[in-house]
C-alpha atoms as a PDB file:
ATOM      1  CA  UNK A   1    -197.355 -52.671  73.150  1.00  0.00           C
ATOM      2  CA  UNK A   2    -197.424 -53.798  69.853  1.00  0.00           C
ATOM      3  CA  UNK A   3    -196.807 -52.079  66.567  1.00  0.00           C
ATOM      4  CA  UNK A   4    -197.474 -48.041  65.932  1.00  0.00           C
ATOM      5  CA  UNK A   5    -197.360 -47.379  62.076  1.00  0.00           C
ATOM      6  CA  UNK A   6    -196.405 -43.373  61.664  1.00  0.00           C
ATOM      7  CA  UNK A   7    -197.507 -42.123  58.022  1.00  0.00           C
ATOM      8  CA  UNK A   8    -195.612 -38.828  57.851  1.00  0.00           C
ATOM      9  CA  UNK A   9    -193.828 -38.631  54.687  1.00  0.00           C
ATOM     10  CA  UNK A  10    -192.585 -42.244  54.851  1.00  0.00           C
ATOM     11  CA  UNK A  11    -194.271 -44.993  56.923  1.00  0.00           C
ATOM     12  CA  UNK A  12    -192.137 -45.889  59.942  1.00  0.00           C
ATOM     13  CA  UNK A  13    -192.075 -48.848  62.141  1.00  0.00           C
ATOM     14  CA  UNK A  14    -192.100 -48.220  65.712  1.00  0.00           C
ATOM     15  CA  UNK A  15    -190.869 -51.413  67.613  1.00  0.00           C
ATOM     16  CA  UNK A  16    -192.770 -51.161  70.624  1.00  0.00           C
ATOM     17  CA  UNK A  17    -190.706 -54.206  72.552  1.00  0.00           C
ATOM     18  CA  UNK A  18    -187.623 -52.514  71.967  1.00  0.00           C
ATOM     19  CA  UNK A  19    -189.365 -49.176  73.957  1.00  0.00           C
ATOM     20  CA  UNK A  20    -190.839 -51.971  76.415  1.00  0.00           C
ATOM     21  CA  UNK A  21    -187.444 -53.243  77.014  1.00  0.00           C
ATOM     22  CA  UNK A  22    -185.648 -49.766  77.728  1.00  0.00           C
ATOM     23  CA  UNK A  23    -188.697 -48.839  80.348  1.00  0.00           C
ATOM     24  CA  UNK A  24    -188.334 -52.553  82.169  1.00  0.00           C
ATOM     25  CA  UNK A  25    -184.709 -51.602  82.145  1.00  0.00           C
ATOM     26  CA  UNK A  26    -185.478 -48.585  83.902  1.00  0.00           C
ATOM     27  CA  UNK A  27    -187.779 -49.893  86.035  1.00  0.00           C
ATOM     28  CA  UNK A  28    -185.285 -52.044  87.463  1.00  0.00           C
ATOM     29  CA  UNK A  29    -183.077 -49.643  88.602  1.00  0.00           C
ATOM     30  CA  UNK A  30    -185.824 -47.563  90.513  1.00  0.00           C
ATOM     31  CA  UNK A  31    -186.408 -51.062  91.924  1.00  0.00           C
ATOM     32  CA  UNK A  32    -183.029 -51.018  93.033  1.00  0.00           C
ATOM     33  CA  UNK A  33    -182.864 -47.771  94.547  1.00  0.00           C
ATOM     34  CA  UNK A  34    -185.861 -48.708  96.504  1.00  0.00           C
ATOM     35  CA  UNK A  35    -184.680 -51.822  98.050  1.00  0.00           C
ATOM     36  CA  UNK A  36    -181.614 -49.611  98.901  1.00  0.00           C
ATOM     37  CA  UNK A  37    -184.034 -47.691 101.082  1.00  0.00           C
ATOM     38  CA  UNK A  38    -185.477 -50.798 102.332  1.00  0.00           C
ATOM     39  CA  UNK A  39    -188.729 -51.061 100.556  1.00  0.00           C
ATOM     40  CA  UNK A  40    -189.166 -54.196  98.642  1.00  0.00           C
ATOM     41  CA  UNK A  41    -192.114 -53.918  95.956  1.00  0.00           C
ATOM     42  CA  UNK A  42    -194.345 -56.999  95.793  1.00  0.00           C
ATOM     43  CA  UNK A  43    -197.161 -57.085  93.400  1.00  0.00           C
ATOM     44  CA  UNK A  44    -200.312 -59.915  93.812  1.00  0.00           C
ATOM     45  CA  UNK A  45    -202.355 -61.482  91.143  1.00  0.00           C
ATOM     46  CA  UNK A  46    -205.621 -62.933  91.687  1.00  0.00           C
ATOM     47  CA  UNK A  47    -206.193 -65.159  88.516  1.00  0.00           C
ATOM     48  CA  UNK A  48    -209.908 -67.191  89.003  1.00  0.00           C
ATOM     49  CA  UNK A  49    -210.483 -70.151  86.270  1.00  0.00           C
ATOM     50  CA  UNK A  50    -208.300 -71.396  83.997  1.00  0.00           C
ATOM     51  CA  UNK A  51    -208.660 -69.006  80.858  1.00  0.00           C
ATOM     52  CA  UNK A  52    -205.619 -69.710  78.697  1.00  0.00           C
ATOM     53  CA  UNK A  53    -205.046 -66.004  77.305  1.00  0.00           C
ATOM     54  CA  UNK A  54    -205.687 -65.178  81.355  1.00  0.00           C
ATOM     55  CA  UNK A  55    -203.214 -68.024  82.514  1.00  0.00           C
ATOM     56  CA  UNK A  56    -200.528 -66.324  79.380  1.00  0.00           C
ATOM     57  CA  UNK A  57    -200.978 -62.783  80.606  1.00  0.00           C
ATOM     58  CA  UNK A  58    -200.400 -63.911  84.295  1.00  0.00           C
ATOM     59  CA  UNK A  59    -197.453 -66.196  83.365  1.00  0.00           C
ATOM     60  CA  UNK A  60    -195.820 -62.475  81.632  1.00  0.00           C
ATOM     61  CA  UNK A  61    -196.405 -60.808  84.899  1.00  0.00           C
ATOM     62  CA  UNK A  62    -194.796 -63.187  86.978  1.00  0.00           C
ATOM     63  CA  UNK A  63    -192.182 -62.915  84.197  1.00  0.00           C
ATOM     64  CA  UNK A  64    -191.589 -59.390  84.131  1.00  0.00           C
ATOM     65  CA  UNK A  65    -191.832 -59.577  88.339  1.00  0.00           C
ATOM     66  CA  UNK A  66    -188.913 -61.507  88.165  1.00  0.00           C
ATOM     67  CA  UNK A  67    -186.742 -59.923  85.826  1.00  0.00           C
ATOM     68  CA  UNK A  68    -186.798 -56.541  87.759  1.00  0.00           C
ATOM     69  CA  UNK A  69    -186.377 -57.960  91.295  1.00  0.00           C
ATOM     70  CA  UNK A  70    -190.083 -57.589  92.130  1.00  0.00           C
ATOM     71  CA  UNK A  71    -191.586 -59.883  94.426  1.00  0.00           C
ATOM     72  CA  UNK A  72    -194.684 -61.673  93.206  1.00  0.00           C
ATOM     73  CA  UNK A  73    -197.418 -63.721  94.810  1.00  0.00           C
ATOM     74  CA  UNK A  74    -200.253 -65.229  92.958  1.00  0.00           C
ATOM     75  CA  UNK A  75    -203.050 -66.173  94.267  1.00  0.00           C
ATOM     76  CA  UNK A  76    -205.094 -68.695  91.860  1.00  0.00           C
ATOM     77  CA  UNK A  77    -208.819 -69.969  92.671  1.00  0.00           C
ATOM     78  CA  UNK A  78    -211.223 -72.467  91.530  1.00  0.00           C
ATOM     79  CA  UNK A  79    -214.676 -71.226  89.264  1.00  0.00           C
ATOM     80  CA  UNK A  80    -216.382 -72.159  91.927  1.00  0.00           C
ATOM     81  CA  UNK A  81    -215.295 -69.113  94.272  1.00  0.00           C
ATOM     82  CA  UNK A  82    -217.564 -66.961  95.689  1.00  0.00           C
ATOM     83  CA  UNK A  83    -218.166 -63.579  95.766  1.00  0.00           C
ATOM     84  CA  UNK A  84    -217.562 -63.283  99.742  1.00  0.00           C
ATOM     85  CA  UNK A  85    -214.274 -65.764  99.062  1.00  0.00           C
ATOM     86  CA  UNK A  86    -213.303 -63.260  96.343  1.00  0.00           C
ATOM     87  CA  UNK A  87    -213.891 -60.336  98.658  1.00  0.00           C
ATOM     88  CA  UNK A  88    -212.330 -61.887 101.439  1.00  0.00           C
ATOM     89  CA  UNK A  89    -209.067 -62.417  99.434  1.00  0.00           C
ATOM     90  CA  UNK A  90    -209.209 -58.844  98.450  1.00  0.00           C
ATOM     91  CA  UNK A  91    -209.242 -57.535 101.813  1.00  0.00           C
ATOM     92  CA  UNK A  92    -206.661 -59.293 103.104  1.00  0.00           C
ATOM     93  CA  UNK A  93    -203.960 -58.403 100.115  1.00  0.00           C
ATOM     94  CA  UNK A  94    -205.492 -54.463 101.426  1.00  0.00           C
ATOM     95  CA  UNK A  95    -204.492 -54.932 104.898  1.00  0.00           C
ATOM     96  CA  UNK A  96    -200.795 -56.538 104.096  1.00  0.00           C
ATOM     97  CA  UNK A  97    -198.395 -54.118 104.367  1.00  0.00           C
ATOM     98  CA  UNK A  98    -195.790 -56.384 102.330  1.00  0.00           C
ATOM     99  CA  UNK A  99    -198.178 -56.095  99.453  1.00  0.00           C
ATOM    100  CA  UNK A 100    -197.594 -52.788  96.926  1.00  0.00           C
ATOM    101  CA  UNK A 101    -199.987 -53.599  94.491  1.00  0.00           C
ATOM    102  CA  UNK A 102    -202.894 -55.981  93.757  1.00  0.00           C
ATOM    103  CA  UNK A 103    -204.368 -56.613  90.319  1.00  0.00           C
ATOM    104  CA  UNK A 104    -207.712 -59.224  89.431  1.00  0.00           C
ATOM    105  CA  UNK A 105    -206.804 -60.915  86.413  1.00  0.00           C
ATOM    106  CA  UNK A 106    -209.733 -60.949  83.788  1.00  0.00           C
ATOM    107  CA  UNK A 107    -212.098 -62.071  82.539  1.00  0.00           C
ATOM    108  CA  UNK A 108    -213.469 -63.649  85.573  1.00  0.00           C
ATOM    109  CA  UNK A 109    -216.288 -66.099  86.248  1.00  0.00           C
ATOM    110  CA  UNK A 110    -219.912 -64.524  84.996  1.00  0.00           C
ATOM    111  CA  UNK A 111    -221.654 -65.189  88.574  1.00  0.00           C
ATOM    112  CA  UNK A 112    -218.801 -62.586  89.760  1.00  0.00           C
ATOM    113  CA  UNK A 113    -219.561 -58.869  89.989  1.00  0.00           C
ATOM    114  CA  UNK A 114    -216.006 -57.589  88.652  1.00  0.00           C
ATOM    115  CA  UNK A 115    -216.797 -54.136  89.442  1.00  0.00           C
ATOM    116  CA  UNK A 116    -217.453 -54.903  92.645  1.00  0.00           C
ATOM    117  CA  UNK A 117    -214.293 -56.574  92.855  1.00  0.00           C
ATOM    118  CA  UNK A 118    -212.643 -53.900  91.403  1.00  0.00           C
ATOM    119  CA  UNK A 119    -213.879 -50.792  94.015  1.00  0.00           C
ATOM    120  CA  UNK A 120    -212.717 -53.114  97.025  1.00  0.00           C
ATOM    121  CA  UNK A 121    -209.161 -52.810  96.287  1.00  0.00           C
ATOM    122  CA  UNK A 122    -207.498 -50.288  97.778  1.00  0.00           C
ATOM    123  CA  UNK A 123    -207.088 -47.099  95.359  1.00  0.00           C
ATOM    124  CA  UNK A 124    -203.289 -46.931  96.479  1.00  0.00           C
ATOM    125  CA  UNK A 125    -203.112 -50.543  95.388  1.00  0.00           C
ATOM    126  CA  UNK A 126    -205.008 -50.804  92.311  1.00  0.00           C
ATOM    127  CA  UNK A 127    -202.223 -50.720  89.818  1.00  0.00           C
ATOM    128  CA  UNK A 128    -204.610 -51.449  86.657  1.00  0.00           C
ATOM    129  CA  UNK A 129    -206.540 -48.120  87.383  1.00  0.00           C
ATOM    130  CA  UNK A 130    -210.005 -50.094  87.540  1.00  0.00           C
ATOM    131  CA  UNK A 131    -211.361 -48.623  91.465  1.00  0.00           C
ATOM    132  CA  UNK A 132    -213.854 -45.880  90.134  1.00  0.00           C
ATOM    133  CA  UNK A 133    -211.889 -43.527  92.920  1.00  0.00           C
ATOM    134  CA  UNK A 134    -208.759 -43.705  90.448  1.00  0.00           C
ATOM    135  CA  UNK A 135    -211.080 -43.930  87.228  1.00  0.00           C
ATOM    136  CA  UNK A 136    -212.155 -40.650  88.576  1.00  0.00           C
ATOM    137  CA  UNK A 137    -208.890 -39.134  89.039  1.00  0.00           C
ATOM    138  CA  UNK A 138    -207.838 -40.113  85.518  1.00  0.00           C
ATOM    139  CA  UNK A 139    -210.949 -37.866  84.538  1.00  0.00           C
ATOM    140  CA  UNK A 140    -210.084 -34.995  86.901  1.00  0.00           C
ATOM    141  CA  UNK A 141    -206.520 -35.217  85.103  1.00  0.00           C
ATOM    142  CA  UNK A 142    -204.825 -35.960  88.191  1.00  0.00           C
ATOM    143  CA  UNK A 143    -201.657 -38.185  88.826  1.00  0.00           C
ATOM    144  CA  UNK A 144    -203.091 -41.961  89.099  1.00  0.00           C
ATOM    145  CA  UNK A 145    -202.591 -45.802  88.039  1.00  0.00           C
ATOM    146  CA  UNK A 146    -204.119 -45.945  84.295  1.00  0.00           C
ATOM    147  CA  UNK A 147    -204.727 -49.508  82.639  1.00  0.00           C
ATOM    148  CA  UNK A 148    -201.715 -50.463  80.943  1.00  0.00           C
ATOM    149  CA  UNK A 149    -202.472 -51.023  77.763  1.00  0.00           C
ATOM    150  CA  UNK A 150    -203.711 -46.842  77.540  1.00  0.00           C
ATOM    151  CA  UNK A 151    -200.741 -45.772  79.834  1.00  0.00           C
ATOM    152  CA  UNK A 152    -198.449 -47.979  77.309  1.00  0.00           C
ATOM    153  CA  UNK A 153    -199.818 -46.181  74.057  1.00  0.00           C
ATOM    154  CA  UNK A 154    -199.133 -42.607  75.724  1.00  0.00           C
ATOM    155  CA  UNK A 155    -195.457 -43.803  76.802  1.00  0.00           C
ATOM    156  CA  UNK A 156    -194.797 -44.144  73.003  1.00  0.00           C
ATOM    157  CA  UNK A 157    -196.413 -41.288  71.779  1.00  0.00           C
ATOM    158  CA  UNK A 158    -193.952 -39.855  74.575  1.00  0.00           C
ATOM    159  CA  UNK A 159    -190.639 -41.386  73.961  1.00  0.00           C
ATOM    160  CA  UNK A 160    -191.009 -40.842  70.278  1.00  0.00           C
ATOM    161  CA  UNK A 161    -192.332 -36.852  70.651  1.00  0.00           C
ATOM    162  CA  UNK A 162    -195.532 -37.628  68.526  1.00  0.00           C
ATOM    163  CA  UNK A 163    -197.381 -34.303  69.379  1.00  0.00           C
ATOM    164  CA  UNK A 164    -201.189 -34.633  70.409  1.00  0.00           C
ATOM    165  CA  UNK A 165    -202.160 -30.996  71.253  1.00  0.00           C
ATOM    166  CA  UNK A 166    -205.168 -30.236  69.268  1.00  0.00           C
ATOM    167  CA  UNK A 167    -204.425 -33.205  67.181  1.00  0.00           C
ATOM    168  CA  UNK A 168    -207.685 -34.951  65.948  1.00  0.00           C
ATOM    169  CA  UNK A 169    -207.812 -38.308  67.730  1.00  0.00           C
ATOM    170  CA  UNK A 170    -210.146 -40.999  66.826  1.00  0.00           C
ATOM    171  CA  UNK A 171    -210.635 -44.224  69.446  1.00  0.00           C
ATOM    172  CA  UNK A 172    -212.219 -47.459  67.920  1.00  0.00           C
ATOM    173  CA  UNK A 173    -213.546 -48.991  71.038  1.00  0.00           C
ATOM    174  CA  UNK A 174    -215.463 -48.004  74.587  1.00  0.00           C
ATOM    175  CA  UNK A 175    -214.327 -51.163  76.773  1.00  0.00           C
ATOM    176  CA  UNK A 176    -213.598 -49.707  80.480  1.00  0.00           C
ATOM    177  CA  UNK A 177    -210.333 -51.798  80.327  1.00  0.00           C
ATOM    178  CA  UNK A 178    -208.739 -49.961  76.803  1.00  0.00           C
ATOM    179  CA  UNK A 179    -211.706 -47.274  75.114  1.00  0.00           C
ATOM    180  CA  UNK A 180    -212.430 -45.244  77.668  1.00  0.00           C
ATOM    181  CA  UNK A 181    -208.758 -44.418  79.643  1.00  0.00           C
ATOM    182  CA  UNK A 182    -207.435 -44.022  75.980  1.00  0.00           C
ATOM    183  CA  UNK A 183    -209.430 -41.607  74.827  1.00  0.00           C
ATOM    184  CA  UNK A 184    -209.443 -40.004  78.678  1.00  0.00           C
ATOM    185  CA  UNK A 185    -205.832 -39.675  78.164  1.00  0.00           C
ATOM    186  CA  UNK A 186    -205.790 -38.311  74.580  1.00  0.00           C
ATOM    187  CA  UNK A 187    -208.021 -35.762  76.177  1.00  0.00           C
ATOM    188  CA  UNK A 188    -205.941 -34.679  78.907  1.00  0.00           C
ATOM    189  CA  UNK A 189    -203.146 -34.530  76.344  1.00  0.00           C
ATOM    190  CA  UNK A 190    -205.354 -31.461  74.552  1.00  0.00           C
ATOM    191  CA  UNK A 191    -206.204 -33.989  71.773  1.00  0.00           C
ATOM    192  CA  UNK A 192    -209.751 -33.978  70.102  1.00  0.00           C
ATOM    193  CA  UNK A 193    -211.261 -37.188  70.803  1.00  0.00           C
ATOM    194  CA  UNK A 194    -213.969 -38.934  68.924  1.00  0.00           C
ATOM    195  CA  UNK A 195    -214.876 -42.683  70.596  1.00  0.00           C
ATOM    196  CA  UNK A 196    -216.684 -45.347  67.659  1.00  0.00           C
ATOM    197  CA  UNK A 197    -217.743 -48.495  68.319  1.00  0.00           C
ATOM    198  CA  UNK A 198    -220.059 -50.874  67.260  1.00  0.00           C
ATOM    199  CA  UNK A 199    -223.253 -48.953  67.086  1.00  0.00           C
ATOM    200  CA  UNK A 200    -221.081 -46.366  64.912  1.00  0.00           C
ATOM    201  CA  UNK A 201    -222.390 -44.790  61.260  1.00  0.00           C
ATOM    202  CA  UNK A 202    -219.703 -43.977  58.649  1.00  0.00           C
ATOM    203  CA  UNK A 203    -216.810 -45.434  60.724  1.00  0.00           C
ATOM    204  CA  UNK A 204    -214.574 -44.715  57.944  1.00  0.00           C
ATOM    205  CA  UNK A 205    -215.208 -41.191  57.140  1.00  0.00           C
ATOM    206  CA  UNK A 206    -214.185 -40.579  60.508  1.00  0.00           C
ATOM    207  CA  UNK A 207    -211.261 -42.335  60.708  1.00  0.00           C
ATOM    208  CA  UNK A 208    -209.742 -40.590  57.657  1.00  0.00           C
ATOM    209  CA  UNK A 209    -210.470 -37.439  59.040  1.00  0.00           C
ATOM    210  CA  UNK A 210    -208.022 -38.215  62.155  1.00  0.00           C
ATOM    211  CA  UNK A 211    -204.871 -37.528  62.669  1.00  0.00           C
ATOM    212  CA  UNK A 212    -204.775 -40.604  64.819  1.00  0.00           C
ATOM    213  CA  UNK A 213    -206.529 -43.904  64.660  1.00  0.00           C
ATOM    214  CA  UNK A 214    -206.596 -45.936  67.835  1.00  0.00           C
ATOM    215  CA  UNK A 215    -207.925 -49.395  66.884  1.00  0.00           C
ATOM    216  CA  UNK A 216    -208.967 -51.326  70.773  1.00  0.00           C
ATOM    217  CA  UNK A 217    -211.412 -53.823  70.076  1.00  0.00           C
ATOM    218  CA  UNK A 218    -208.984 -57.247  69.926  1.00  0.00           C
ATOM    219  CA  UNK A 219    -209.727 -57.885  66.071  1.00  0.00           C
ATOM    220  CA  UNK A 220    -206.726 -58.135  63.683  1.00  0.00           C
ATOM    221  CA  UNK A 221    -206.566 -55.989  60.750  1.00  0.00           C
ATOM    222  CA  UNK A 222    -209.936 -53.914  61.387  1.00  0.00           C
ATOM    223  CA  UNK A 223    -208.168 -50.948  60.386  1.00  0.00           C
ATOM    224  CA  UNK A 224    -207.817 -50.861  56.618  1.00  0.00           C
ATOM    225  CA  UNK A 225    -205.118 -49.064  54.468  1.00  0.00           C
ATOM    226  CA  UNK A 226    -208.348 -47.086  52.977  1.00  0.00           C
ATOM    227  CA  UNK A 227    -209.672 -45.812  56.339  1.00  0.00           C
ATOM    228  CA  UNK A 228    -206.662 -43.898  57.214  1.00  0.00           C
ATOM    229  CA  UNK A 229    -205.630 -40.428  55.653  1.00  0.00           C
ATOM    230  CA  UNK A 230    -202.359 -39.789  54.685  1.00  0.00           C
ATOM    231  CA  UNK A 231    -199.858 -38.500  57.436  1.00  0.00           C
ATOM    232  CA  UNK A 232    -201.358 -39.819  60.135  1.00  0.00           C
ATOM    233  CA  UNK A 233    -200.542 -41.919  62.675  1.00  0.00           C
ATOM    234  CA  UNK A 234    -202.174 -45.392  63.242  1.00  0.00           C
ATOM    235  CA  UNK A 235    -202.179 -47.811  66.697  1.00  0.00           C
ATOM    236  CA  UNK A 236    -203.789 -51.550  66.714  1.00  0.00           C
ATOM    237  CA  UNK A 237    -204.353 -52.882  70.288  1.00  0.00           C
ATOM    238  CA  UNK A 238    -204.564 -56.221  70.752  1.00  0.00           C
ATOM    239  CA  UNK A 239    -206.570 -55.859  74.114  1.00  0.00           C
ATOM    240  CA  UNK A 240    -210.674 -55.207  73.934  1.00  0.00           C
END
């Protein structure tokens, strides 16, 4: 999740592993309680290439799978795969009733359609939020899979009680994968939401006026000391 800086009186360090930690901890005894009941959760990746941030981020999953008793499958293809053979592999995880949740890994290959990809999985499957159907709900402010790296953000503004109603929230970024479910679920927590990006005038005169400065465009240090206001309360993603 990375680090939140909170400039209240004093600047404090939020450990966001330490939060990550408590929720796997958690996680693992709802896993528990659901194998009691005889459901076992299995999750499947679909990684295409051989990316090496993808190949890292998969390699965490499995990871993660692991350490709270989820079962994992991953299924890994060539850059030559087609569209059909990607759509094909889709289906299939759909219509497996062992499978709880599916997620493509990407970036993929540029001759794929990703959002294609991404409105054949099943909406009850799609646990990175990208079919439009759950895209939608997120809009409609209904209960739904958001990407992670938004629904980790709003877990620590949660387990640390950082208000956001009416709070002026500015979002550095419109990627479908981090800009635009962030500042959807700023919004739904009664924040006011302004979304910059690269076509943006007088970045910083916005970001000083916020309350809270979202930074999701996967460059280091963007966000300067001078571009936030006192008291507010800063977040750098590392995701686009």
């Amino acid at each position: 999740m990375g680090l939140i800086a909170l400039m209240e009186v004093i600047m404090e360090i939020i450990d966001g592993r330490a939060l990550a930690q408590n929720v796997r901890e958690n996680l693992k005894a709802e896993v528990e309680e659901l194998k009691k009941d005889g459901i076992i959760p299995k999750f499947a990746v679909i990684l295409i290439g051989n990316d090496k941030a993808s190949l890292t981020y998969v390699k965490s999953k499995n990871k993660a799978c692991k350490e709270l008793g989820i079962e994992y499958e991953e299924i890994l293809l060539g850059e030559e795969t087609t569209m059909e053979e990607l759509l094909d592999i889709i289906d299939e995880l759909n219509g497996r009733k062992d499978i709880s949740g599916i997620l493509l890994q990407s970036p993929i290959p540029p001759h794929l359609d990703i959002n294609e990809a991404f409105r054949r999985i099943n909406p009850s499957k799609d646990v990175d939020g990208f079919n439009p159907y759950n895209v939608g709900k997120l809009c409609l402010n209904q209960d739904t899979f958001v990407s992670c790296t938004p629904y980790g953000i709003m877990k620590i503004f949660e387990a640390y009680d950082i208000p956001l109603d009416g709070k002026n929230a500015v979002v550095i970024g419109r990627s479908n994968i981090v800009g635009k479910p962030m500042s959807l679920s700023l919004l739904n927590r009664n924040a006011t939401v302004t979304i910059c990006h690269s076509k943006t005038k007088n970045l910083k005169e916005l970001t000083r006026e916020a309350d809270i400065v979202i930074a999701a465009i996967g460059k280091k240090h963007f966000v300067t000391e001078d571009m936030i206001k006192e008291r507010s309360s800063c977040n750098r993603c590392r995701n686009k």
